[in-house]
Protein backbone atom coordinates (compact mmCIF):
# COMPACT_ATOMS: atom_id res chain seq x y z
CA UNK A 1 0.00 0.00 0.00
CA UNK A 2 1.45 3.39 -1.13
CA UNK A 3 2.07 6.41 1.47
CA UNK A 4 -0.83 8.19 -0.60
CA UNK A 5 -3.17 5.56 -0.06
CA UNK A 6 -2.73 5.06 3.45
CA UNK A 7 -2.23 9.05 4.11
CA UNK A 8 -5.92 9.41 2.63
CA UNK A 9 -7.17 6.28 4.74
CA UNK A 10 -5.97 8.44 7.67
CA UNK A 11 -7.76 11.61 6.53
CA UNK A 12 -11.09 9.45 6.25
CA UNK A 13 -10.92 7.81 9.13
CA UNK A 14 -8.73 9.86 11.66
CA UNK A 15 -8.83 7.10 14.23
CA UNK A 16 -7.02 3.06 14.63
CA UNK A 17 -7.67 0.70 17.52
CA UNK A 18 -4.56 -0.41 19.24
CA UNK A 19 -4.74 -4.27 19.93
CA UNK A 20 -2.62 -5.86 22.43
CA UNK A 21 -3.92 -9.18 23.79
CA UNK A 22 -1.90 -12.35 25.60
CA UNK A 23 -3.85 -14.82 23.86
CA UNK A 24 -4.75 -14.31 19.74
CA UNK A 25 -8.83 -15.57 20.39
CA UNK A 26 -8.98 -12.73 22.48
CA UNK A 27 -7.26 -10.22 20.49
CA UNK A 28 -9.54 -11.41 17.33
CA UNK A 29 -12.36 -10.65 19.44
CA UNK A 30 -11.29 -7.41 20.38
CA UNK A 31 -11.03 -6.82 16.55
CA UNK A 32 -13.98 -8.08 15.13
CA UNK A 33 -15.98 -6.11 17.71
CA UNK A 34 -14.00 -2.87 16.55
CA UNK A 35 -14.81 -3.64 12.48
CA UNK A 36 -18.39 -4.28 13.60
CA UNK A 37 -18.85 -1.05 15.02
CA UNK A 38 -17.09 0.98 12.30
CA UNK A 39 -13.65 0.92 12.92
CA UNK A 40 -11.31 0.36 9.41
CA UNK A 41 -8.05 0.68 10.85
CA UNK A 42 -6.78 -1.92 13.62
CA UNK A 43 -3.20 -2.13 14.82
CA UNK A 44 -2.35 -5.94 15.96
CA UNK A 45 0.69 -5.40 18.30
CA UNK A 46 3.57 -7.67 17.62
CA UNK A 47 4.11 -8.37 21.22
CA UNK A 48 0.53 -9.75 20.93
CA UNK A 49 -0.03 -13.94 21.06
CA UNK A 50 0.80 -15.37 17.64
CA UNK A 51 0.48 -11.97 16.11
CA UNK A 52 0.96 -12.51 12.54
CA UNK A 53 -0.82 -15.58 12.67
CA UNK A 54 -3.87 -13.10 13.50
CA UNK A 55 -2.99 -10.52 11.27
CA UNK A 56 -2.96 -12.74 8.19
CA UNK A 57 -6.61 -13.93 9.49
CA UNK A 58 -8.00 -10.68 9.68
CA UNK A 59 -6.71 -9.68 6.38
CA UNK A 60 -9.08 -12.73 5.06
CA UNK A 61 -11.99 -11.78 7.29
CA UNK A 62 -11.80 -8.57 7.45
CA UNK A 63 -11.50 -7.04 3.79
CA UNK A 64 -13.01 -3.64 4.35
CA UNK A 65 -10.56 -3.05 6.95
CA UNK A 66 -6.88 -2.12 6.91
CA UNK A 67 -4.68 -4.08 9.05
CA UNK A 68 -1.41 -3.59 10.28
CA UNK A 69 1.15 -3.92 12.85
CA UNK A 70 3.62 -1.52 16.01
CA UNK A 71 5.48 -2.40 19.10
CA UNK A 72 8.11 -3.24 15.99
CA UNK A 73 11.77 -3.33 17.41
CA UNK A 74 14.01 -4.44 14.44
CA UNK A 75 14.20 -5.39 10.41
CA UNK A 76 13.58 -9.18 11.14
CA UNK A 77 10.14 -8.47 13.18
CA UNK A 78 9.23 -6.02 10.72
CA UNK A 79 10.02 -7.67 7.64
CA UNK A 80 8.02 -11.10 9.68
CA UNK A 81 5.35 -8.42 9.63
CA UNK A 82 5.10 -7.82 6.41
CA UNK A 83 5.11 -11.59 4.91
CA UNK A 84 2.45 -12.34 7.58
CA UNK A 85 0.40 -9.21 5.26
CA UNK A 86 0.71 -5.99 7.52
CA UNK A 87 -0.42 -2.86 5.66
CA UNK A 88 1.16 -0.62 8.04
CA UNK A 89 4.08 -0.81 10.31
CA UNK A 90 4.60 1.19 13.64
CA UNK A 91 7.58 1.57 16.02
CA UNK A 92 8.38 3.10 19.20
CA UNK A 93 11.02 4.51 17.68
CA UNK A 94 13.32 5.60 14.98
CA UNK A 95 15.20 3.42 13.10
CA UNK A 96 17.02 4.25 9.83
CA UNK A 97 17.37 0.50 8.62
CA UNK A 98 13.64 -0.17 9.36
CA UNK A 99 12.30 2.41 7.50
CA UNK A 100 14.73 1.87 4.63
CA UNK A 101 13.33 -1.68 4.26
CA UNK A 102 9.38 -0.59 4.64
CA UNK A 103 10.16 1.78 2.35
CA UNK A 104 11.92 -0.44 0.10
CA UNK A 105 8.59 -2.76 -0.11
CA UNK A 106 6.58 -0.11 -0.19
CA UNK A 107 4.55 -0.45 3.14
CA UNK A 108 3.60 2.65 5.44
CA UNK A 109 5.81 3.09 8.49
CA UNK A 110 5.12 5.11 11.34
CA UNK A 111 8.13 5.76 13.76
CA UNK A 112 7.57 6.66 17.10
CA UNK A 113 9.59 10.57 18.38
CA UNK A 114 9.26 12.75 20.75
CA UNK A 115 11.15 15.57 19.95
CA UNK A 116 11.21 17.83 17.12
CA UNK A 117 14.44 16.41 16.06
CA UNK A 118 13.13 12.78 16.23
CA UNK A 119 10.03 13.60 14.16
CA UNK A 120 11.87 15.51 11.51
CA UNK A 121 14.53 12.83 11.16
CA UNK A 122 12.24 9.90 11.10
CA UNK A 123 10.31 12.01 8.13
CA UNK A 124 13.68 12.46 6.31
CA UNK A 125 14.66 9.34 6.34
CA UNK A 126 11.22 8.63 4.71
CA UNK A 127 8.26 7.50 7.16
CA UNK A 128 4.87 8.31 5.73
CA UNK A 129 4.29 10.07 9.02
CA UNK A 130 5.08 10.15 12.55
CA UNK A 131 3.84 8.62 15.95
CA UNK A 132 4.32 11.55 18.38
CA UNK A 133 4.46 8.96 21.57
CA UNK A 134 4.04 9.48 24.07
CA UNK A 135 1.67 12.39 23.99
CA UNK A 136 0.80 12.81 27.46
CA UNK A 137 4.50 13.62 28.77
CA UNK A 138 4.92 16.50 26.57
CA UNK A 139 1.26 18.22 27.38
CA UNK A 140 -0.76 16.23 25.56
CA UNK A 141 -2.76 18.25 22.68
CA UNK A 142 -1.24 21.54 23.15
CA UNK A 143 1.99 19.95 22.03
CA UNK A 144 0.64 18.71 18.60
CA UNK A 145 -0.77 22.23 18.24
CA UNK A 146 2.66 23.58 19.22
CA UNK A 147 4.59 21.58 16.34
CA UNK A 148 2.00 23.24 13.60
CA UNK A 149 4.35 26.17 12.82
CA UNK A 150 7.29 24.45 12.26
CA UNK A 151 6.65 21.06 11.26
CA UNK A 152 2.74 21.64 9.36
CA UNK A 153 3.97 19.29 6.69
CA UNK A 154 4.87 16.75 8.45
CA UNK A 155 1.66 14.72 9.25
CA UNK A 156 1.63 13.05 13.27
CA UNK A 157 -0.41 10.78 15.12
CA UNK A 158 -0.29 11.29 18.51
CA UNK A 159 -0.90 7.72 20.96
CA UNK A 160 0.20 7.47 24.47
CA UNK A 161 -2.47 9.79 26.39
CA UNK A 162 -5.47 9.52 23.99
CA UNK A 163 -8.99 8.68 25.12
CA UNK A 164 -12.37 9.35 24.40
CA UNK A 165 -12.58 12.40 25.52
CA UNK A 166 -9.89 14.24 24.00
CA UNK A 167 -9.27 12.78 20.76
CA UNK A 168 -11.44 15.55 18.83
CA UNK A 169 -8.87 18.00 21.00
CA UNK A 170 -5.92 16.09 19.33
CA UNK A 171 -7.66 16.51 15.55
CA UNK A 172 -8.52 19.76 16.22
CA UNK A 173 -4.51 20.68 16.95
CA UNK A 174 -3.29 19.56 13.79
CA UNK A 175 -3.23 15.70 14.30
CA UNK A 176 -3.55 13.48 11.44
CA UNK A 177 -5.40 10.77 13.07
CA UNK A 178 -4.77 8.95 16.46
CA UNK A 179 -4.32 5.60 18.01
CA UNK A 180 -6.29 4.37 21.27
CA UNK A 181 -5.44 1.40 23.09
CA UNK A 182 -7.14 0.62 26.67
CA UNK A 183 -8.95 3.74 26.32
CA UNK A 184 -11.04 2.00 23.41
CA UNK A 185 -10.83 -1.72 25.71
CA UNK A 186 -11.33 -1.09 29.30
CA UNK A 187 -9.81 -3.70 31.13
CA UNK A 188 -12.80 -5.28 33.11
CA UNK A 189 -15.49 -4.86 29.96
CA UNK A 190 -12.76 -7.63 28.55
CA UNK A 191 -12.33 -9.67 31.41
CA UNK A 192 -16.18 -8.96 31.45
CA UNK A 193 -16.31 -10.20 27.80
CA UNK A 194 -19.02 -7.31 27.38
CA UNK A 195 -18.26 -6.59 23.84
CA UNK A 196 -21.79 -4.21 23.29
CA UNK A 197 -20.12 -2.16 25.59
CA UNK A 198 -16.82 -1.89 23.90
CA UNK A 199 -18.95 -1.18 20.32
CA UNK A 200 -21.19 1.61 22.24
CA UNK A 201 -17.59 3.11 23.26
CA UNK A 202 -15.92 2.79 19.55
CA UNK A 203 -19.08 4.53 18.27
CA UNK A 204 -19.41 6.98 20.41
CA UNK A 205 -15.29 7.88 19.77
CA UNK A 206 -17.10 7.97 15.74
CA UNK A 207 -19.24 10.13 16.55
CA UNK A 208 -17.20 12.51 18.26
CA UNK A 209 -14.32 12.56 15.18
CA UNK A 210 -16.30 11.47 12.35
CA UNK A 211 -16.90 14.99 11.24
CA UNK A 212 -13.24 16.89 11.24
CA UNK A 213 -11.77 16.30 7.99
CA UNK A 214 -7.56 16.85 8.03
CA UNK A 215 -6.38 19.95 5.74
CA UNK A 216 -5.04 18.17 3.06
CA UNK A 217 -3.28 20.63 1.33
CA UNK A 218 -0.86 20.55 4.35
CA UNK A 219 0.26 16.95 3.46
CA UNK A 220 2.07 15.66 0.25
């Protein structure tokens, strides 16, 4: 998938569930009850139970959605990732070699940085965009909004500190999309196995987003 394809998947749907399970039933679960409620873009952790085992599932189940991949450390996860069919690759941090090889096969990767120097050398080097990560340490929405001036270009998603409540916040600063985790999957409606409630809370993060549409002039 091509940086411009998955740059305009971002624009449409401004938000991906973050999937981290111990046991790959439960993570499939987690993402079939995500699709069902509207969700297109899910983000398998690789640290999850037989992760690309599940990912190349979901890719046959799931055809409406785009599926990929993060908690990436080196080439040979990420290029595991990709044979098992990831359409997007995240990290927790910057790598030159990693995004040389996504690159290289033409998948989406999303480095993780902090600073201004990590995000603009992870976007040199050639990410399709950055994961500002995490969020929360460096003020949370009033840092994405801070970044506009300098870095406008540069598109971010910002994880780490994002919840239902202040997602639209994040959008409205300049945010490409963002990436929830336990904020979409509280821990005891899963032990609960309450999966309504976990759809109610997906739509109601729809709702809240579904209208702001990115700038997309600011964006190659």
């Amino acid at each position: 998938m091509s940086n411009l394809v998955w740059l305009s998947q971002l624009q449409q749907h401004r938000a991906i569930a973050v999937i981290r399970a111990s046991k790959l039933e439960l993570a499939k679960q987690m993402a079939l009850t995500v699709a069902a409620a509207g969700m297109q873009l899910i983000e398998i952790t690789w640290n999850s139970d037989r992760a690309g085992e599940l990912i190349s599932q979901l890719r046959q189940e799931l055809p409406h959605c785009t599926i990929g991949t993060g908690t990436l450390f080196n080439v040979s996860q990420l290029e595991d990732a990709i044979a098992s069919g990831a359409q997007f690759l995240f990290t927790p941090h910057v790598d030159l070699a990693m995004i040389k090889a996504a690159v290289a096969q033409d998948v989406p990767i999303i480095p993780g940085a902090l600073s201004p120097t990590e995000i603009v050398t992870a976007w040199n080097y050639g990410a399709s965009c950055v994961k500002v990560f995490p969020v929360e340490a460096m003020g949370g929405a009033n840092y994405i909004k801070s970044l506009q001036g300098p870095l406008g270009k540069i598109p971010l998603i910002p994880t780490g500190g994002v919840n239902l409540e202040n997602a639209k916040e994040f959008l409205q600063a300049g945010a490409i999309a963002v990436g929830l985790s336990s904020q979409l999957f509280p821990k005891h409606l899963v032990t609960e196995g309450n999966w309504l409630a976990i759809a109610e809370q997906v739509q109601k993060l729809i709702q809240q987003i579904g209208y702001f549409r990115v700038k997309t002039e600011n964006f190659p």
